[in-house]
C-alpha atoms as a PDB file:
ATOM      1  CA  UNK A   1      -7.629 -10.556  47.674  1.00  0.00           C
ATOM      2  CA  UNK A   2      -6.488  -8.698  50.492  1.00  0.00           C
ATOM      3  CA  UNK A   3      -6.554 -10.366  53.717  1.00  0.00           C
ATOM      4  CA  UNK A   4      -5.513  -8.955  57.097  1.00  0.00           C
ATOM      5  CA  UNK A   5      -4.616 -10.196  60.191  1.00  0.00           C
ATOM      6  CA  UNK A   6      -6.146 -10.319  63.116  1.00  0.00           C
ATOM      7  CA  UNK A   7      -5.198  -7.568  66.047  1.00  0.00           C
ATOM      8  CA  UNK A   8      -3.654 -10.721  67.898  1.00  0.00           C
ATOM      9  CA  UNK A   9      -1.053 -11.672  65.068  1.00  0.00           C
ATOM     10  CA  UNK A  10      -0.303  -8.451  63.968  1.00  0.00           C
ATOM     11  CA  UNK A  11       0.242  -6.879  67.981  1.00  0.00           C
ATOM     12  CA  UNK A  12       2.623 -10.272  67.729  1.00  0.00           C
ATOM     13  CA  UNK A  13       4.356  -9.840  65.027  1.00  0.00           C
ATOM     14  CA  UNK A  14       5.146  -6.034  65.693  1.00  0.00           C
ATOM     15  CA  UNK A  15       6.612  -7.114  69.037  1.00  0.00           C
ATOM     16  CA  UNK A  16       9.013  -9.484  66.841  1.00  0.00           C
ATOM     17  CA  UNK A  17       9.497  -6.632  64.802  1.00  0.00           C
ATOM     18  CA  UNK A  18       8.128  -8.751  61.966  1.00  0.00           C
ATOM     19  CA  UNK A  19       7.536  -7.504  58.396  1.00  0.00           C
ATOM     20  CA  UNK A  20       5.639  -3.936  57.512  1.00  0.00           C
ATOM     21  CA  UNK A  21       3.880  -1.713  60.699  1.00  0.00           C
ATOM     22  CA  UNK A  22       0.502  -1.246  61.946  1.00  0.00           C
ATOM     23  CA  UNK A  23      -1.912   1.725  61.057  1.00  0.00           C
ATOM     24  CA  UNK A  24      -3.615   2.085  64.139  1.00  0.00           C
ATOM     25  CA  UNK A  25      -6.698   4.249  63.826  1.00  0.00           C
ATOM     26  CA  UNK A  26      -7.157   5.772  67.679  1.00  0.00           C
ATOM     27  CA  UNK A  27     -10.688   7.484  68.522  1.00  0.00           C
ATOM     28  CA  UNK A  28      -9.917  10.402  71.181  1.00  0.00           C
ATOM     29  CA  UNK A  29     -12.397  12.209  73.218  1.00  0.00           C
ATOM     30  CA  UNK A  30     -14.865  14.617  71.084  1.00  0.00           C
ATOM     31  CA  UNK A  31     -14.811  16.886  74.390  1.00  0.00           C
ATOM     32  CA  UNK A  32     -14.885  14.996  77.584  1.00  0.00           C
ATOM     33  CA  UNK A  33     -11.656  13.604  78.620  1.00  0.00           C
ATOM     34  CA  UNK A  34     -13.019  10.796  80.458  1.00  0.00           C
ATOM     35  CA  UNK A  35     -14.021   9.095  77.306  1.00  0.00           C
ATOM     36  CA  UNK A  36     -10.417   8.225  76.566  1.00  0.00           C
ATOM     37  CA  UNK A  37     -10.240   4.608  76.428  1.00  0.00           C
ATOM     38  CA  UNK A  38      -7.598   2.299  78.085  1.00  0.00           C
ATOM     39  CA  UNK A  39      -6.497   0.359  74.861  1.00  0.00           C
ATOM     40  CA  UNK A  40      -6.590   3.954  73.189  1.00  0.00           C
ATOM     41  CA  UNK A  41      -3.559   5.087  76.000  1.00  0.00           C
ATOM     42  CA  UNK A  42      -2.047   2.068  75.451  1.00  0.00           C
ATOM     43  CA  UNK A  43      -1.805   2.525  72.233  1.00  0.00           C
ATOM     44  CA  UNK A  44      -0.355   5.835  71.864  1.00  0.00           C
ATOM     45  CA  UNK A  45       2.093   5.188  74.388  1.00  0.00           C
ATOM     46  CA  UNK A  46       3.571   2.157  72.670  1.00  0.00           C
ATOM     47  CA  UNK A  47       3.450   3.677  69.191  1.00  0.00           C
ATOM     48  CA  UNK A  48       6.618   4.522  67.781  1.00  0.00           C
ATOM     49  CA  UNK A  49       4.777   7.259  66.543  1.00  0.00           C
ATOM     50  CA  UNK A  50       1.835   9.783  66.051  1.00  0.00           C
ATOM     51  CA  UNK A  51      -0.205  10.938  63.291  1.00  0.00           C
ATOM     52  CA  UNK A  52      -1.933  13.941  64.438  1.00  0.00           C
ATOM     53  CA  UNK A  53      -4.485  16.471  62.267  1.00  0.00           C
ATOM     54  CA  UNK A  54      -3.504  19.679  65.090  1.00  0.00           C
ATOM     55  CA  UNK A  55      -0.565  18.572  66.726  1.00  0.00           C
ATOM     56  CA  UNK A  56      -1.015  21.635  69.197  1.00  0.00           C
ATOM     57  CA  UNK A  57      -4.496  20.324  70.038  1.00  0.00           C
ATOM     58  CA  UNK A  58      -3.266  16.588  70.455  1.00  0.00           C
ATOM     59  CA  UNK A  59      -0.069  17.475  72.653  1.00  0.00           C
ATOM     60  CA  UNK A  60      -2.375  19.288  75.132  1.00  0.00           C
ATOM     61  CA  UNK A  61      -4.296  15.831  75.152  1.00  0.00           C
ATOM     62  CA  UNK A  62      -0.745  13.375  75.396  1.00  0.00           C
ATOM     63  CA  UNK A  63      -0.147  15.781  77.819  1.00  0.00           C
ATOM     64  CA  UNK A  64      -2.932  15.331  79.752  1.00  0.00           C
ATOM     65  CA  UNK A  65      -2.498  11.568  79.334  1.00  0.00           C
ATOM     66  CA  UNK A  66       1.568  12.094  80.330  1.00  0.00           C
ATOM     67  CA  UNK A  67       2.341  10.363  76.809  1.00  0.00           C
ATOM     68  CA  UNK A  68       5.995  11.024  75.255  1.00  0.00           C
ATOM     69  CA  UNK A  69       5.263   9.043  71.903  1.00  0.00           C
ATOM     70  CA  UNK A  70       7.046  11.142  68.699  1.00  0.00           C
ATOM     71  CA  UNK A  71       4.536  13.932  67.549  1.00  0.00           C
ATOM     72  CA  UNK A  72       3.963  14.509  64.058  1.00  0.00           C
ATOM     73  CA  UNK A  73       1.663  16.415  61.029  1.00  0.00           C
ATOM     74  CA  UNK A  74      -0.757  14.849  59.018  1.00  0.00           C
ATOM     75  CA  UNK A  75      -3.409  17.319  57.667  1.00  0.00           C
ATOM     76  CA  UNK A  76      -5.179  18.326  54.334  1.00  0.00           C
ATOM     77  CA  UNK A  77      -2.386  20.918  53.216  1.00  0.00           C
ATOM     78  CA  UNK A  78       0.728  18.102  54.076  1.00  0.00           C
ATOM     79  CA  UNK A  79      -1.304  14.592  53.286  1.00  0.00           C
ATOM     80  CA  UNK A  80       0.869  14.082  50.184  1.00  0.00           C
ATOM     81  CA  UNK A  81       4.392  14.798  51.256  1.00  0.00           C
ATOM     82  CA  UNK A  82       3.437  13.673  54.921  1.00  0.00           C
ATOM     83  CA  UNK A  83       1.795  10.640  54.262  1.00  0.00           C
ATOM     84  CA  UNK A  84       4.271   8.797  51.627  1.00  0.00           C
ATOM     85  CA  UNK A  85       6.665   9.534  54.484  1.00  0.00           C
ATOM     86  CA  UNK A  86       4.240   7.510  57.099  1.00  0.00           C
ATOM     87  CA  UNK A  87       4.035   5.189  54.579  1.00  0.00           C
ATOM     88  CA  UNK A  88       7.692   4.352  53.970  1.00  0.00           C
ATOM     89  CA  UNK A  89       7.962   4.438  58.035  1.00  0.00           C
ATOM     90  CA  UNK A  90       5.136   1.384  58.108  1.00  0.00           C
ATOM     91  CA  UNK A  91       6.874   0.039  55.278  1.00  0.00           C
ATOM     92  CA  UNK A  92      10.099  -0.281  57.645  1.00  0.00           C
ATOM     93  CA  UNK A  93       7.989  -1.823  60.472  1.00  0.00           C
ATOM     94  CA  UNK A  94       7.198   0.868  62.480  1.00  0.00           C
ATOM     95  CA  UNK A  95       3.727   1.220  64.273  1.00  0.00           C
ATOM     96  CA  UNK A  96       1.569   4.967  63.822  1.00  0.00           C
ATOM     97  CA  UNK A  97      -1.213   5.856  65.475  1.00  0.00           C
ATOM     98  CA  UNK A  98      -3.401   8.208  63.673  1.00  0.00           C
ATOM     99  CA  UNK A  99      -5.553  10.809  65.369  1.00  0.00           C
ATOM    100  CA  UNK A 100      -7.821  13.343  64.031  1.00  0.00           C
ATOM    101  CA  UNK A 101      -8.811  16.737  66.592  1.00  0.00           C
ATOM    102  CA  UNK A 102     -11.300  14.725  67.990  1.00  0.00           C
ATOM    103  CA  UNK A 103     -13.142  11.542  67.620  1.00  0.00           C
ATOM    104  CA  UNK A 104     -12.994   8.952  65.181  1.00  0.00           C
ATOM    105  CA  UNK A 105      -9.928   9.660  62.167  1.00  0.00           C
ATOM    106  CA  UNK A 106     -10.951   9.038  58.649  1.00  0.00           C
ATOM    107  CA  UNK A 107     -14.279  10.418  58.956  1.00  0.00           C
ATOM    108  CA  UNK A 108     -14.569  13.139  56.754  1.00  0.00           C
ATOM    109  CA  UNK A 109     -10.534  13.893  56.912  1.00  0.00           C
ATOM    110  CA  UNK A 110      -7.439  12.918  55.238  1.00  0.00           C
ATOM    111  CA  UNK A 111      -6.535   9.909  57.395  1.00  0.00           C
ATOM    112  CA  UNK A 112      -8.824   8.483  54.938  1.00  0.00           C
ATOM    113  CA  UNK A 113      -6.541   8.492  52.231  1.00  0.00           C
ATOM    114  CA  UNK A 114      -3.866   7.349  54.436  1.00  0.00           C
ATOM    115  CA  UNK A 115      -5.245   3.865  55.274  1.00  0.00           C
ATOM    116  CA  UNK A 116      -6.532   3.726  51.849  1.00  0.00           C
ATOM    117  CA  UNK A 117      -2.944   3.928  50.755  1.00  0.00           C
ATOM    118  CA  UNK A 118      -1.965   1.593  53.114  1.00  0.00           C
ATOM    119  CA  UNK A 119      -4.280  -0.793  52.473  1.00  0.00           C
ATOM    120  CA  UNK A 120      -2.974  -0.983  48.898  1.00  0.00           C
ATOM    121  CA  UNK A 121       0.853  -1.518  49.927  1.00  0.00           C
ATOM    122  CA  UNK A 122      -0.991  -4.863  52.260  1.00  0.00           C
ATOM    123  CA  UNK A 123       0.034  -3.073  55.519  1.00  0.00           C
ATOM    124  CA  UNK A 124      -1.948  -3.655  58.606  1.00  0.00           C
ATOM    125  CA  UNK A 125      -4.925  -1.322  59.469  1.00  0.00           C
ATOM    126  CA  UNK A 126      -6.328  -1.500  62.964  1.00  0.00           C
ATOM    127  CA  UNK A 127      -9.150   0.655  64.538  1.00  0.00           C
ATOM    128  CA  UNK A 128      -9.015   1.423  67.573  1.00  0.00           C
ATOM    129  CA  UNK A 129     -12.641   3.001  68.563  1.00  0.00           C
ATOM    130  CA  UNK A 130     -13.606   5.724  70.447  1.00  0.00           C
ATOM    131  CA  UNK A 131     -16.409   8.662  70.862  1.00  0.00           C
ATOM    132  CA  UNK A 132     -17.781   9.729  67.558  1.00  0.00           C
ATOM    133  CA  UNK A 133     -19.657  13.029  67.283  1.00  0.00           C
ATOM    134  CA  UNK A 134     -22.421  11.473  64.200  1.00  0.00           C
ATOM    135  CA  UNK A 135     -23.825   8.875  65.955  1.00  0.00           C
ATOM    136  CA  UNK A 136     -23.851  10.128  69.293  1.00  0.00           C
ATOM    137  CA  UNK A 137     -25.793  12.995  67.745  1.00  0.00           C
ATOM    138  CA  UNK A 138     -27.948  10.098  66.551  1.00  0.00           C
ATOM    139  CA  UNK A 139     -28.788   8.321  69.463  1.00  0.00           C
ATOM    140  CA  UNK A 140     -29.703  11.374  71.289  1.00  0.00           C
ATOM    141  CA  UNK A 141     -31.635  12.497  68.154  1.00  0.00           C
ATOM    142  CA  UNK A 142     -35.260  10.956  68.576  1.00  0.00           C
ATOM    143  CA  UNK A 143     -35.258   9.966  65.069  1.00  0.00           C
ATOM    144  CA  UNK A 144     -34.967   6.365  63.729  1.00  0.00           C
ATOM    145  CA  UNK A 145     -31.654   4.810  64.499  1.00  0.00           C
ATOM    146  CA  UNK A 146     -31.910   1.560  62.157  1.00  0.00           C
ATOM    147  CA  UNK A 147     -31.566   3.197  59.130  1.00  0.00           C
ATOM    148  CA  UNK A 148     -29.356   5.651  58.380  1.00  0.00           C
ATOM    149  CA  UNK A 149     -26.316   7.223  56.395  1.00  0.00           C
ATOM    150  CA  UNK A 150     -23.435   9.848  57.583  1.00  0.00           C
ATOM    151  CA  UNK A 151     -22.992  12.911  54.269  1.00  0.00           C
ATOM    152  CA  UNK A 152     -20.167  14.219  56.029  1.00  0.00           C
ATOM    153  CA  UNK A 153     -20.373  18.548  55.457  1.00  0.00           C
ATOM    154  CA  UNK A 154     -22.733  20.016  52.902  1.00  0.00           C
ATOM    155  CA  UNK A 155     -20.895  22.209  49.726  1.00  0.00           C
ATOM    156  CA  UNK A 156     -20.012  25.321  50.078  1.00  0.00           C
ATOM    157  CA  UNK A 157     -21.659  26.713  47.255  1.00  0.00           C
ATOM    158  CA  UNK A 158     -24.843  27.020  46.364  1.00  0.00           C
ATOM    159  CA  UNK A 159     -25.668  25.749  42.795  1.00  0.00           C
ATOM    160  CA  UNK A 160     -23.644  22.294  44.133  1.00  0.00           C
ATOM    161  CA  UNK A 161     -25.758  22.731  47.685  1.00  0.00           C
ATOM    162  CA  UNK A 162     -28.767  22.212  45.974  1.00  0.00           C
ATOM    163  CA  UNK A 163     -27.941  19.349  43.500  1.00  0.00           C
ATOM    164  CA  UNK A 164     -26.574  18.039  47.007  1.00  0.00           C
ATOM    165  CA  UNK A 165     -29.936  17.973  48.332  1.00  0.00           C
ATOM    166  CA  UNK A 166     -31.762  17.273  45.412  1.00  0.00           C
ATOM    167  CA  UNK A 167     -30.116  13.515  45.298  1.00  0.00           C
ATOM    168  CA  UNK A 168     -30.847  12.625  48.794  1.00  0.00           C
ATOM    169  CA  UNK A 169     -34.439  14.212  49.197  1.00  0.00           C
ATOM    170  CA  UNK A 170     -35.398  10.541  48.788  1.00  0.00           C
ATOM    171  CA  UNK A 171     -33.170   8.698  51.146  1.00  0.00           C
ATOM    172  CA  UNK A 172     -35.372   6.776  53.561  1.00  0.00           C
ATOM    173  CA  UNK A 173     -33.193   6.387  56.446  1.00  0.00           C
ATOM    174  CA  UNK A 174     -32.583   9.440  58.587  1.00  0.00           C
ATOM    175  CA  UNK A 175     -29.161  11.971  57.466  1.00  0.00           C
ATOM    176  CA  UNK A 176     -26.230  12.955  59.708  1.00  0.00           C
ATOM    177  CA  UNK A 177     -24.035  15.717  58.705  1.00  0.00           C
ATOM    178  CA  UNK A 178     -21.726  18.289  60.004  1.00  0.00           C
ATOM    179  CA  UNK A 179     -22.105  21.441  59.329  1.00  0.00           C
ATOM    180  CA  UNK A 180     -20.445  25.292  60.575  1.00  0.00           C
ATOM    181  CA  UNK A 181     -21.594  27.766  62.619  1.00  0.00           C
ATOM    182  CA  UNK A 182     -21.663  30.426  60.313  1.00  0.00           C
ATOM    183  CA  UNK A 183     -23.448  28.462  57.744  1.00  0.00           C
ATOM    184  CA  UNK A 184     -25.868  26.454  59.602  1.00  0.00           C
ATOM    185  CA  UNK A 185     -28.426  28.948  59.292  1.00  0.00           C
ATOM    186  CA  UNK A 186     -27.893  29.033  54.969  1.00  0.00           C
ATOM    187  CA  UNK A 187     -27.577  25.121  55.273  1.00  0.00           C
ATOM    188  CA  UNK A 188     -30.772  24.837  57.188  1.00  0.00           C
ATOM    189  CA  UNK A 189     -32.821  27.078  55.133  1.00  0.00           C
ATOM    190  CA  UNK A 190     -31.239  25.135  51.511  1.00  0.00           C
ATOM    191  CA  UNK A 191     -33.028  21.978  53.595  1.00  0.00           C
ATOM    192  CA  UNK A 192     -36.464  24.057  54.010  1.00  0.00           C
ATOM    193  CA  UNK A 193     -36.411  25.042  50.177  1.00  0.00           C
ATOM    194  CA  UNK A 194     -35.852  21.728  49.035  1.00  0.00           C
ATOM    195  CA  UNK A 195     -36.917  18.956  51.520  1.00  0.00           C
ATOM    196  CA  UNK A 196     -39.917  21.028  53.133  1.00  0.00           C
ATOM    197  CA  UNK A 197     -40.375  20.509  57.006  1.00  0.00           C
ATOM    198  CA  UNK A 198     -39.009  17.848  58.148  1.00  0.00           C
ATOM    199  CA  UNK A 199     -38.141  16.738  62.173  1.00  0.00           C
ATOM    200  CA  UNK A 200     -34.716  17.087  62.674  1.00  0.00           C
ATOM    201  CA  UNK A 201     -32.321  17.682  66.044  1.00  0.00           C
ATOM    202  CA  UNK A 202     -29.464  20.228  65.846  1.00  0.00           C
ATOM    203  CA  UNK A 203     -27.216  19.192  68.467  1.00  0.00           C
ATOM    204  CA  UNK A 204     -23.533  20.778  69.871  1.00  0.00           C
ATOM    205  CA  UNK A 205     -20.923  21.003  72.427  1.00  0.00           C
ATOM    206  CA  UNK A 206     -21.279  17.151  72.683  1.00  0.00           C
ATOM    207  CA  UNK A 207     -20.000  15.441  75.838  1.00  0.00           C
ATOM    208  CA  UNK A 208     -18.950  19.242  76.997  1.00  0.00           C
ATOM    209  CA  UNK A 209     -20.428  21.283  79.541  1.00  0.00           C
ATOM    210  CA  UNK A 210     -23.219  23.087  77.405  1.00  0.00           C
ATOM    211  CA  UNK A 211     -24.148  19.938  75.389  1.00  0.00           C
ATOM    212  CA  UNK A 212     -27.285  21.495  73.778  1.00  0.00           C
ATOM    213  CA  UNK A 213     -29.557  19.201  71.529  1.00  0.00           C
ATOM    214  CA  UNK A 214     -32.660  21.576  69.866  1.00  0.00           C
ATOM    215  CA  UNK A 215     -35.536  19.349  68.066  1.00  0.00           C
ATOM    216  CA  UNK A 216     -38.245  20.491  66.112  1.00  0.00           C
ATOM    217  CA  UNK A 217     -38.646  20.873  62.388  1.00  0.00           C
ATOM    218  CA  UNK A 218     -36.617  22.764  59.957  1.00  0.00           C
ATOM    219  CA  UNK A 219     -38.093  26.172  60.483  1.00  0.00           C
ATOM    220  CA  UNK A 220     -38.280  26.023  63.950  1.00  0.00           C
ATOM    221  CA  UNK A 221     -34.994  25.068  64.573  1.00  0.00           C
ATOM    222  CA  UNK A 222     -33.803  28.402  61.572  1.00  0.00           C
ATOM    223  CA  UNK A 223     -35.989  30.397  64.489  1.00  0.00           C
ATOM    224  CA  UNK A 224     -34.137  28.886  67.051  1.00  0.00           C
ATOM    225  CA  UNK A 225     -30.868  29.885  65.709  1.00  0.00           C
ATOM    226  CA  UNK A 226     -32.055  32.995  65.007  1.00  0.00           C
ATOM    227  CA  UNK A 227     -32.838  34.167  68.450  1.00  0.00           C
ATOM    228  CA  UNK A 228     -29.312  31.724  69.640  1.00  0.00           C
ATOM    229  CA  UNK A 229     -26.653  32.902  67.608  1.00  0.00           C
ATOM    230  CA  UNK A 230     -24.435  29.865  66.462  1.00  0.00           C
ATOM    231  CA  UNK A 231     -21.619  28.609  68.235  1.00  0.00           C
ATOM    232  CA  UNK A 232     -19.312  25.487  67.702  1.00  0.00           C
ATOM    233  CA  UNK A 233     -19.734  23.112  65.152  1.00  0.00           C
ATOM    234  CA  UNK A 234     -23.216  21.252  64.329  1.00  0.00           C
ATOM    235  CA  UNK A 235     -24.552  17.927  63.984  1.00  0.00           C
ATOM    236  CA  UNK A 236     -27.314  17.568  62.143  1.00  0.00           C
ATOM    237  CA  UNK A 237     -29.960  15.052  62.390  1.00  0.00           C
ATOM    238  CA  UNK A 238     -32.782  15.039  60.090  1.00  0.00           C
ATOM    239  CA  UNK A 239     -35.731  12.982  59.567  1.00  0.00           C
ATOM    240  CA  UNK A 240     -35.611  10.871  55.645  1.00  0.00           C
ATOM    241  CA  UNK A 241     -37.782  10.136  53.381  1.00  0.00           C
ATOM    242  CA  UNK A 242     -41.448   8.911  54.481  1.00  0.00           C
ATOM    243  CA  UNK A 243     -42.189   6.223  51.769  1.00  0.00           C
ATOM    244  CA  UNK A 244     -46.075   6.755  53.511  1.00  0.00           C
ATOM    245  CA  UNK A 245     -46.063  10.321  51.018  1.00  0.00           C
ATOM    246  CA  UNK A 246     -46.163   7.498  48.089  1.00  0.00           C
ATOM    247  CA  UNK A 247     -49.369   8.444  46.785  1.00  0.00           C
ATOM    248  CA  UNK A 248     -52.161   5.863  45.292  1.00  0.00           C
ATOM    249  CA  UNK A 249     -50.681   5.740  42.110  1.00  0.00           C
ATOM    250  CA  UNK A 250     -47.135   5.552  42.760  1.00  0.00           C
ATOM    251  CA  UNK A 251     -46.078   9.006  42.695  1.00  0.00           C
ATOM    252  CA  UNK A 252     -44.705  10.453  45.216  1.00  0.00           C
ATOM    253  CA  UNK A 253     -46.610  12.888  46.643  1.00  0.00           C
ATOM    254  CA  UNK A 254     -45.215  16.545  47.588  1.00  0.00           C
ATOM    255  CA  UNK A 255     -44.149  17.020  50.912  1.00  0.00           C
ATOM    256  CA  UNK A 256     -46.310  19.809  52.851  1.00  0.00           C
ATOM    257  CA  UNK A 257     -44.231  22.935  52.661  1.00  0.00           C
ATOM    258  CA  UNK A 258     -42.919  24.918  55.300  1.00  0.00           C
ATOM    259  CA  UNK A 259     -44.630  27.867  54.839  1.00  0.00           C
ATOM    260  CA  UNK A 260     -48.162  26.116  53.915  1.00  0.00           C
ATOM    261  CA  UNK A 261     -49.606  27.858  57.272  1.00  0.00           C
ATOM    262  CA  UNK A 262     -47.854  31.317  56.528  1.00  0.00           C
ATOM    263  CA  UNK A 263     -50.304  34.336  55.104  1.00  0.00           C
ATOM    264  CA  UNK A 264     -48.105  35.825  51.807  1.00  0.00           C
ATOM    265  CA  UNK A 265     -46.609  38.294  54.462  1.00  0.00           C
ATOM    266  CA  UNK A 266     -45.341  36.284  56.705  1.00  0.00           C
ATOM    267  CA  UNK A 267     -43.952  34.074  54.138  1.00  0.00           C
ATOM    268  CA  UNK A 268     -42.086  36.924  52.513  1.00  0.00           C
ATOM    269  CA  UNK A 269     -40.889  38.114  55.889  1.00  0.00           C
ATOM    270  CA  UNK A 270     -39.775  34.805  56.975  1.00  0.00           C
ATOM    271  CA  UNK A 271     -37.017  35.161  53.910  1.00  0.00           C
ATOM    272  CA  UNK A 272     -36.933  38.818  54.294  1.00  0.00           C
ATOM    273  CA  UNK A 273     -35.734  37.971  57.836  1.00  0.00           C
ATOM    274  CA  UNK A 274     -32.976  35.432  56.524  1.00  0.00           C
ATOM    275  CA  UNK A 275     -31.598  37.184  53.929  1.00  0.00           C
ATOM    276  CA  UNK A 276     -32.025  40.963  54.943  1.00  0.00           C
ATOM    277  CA  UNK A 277     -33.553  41.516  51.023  1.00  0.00           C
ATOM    278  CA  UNK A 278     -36.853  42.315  50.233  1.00  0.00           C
ATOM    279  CA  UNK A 279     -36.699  41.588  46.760  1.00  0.00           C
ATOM    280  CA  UNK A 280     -35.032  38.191  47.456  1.00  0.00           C
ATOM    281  CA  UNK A 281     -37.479  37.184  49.940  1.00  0.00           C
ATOM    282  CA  UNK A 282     -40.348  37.886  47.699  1.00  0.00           C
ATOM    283  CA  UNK A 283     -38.351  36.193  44.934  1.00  0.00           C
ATOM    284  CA  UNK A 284     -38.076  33.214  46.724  1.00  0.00           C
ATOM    285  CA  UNK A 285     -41.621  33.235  48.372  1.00  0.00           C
ATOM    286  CA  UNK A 286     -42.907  33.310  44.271  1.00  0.00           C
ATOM    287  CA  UNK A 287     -41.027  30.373  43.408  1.00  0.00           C
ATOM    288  CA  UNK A 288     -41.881  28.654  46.429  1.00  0.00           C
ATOM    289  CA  UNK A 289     -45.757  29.131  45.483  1.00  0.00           C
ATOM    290  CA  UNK A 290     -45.553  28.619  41.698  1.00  0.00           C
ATOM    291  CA  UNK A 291     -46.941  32.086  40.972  1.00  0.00           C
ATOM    292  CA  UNK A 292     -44.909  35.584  39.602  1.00  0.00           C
ATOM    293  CA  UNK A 293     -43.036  37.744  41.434  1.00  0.00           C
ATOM    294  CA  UNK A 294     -45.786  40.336  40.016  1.00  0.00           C
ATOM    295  CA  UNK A 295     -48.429  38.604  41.713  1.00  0.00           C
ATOM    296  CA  UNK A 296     -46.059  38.566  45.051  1.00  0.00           C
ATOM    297  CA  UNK A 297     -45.551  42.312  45.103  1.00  0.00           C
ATOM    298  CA  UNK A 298     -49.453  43.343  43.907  1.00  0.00           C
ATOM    299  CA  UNK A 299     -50.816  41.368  46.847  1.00  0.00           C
ATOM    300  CA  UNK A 300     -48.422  42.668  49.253  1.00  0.00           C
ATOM    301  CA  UNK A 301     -49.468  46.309  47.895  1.00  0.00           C
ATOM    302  CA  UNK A 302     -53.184  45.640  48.709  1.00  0.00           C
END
């Protein structure tokens, strides 16, 4: 069993310059500077050193914060050769404070496998909280806030996308996720396909100047983008499962589908729109109805 210390003993026994370091897990602001906390000043200042995913982006905030502490790499491309280095310097007894660009490290980066690793060689792993883009996207969402789970960013491609969706179209409690600007639109319309309409909030630029939370359902907010070209990363909020679809016998029953209200035109134009193909759109609009592409194309021609 692996027991840790509390914050108390371990701040302690680092000031004895007792046994192994501390991994201290600092939260920085996700845009507004003002959401720096005291203890997470502190805390970089007294580090003997720091962890940092952009070191360029981080100096400008030490900088800001007039903190000297030791600047180094940690990042996807260096976590192997970088971290068993960190780890041999908490081994020694020294104290790192790992940040991530902004918010919260160890959410959906590396500094994940860092205090995994350090948790397995019993060295001491303290958060130290801060702003968090998810669930401030959350609160501000509208949508149910005492259920829900964090996906981190969708897959890249698209035969993994949808097997992606496919095993969560049936989680109750609502979904966070990050997602690009150049593939929120694809992301969004992946959602549509699979999950139907649901409510969800798109929401950006948190704690900045043009915060911007949009709210509707799934097409509406692919309409939305598509008169507001995307810009900065996305949060995504959507609406889970209704357990209420259940039908009488136990079933569950199909969700209503986006385009239920759309004449065959419409529906075809909607994709047509998306994807800039004709024969894609009216592809996709056959599959969406159940009927031939045939079918599609001789009703379109009357």
């Amino acid at each position: 069993m692996n027991v840790q210390k509390s914050f108390a003993q371990q701040h302690e026994a680092g000031r004895e310059g007792a046994g192994a370091g501390t991994l201290y897990l600092v939260g920085t602001p996700i845009g507004n500077l003002e959401d720096m906390t005291f203890r997470a000043i502190r805390m970089l200042k007294e580090a003997n050193l720091i962890a940092a995913e952009d070191t360029r982006q981080t100096r400008k905030l030490l900088t800001h914060f007039e903190i000297s502490t030791r600047l180094v790499s940690y990042h996807e491309h260096n976590k192997k050769a970088s971290g068993n280095e960190l780890l041999r310097l908490l081994e020694e007894g020294q104290s790192i404070a790992l940040v991530s660009d902004a918010g919260l490290p160890a959410i959906s980066d590396p500094g994940a496998d860092l205090a995994a690793d350090a948790i397995k060689r019993g060295i001491a792993v303290v958060p130290v909280p801060g702003a968090n883009a998810a669930l401030s996207a959350l609160i501000m969402s509208g949508l149910p806030t005492e259920r829900f789970s964090f996906v981190g960013f969708p897959p890249r491609e698209r035969k993994a996308l949808s097997q992606w969706l496919d095993n969560m179209r049936k989680l109750e409690g609502t979904i966070i996720a990050y997602e690009s600007p150049h593939r929120i639109v694809k992301t969004l319309t992946a959602v549509q396909e699979h999950w139907g309409e649901r409510q969800l909030a798109l929401v950006r630029e948190l704690t900045k100047r043009h915060e911007e939370a949009v709210r509707g359902t799934v097409s509406e907010c692919i309409q939305w983008l598509e008169e507001h070209p995307p810009q900065g990363e996305y949060c995504l909020v959507i609406a889970g499962f209704d357990p209420a679809l259940q039908s009488e016998g136990g079933h569950a029953a199909q969700e209503r589908p986006w385009w239920d209200d759309l004449e065959l035109e419409e529906h075809v134009g909607r994709y047509e729109a998306q994807t800039g193909n004709r024969k894609e759109a009216i592809k996709r609009a056959a599959a969406d109805r159940g009927i031939p592409k045939r079918e599609v194309y001789n009703a379109l021609l009357r």
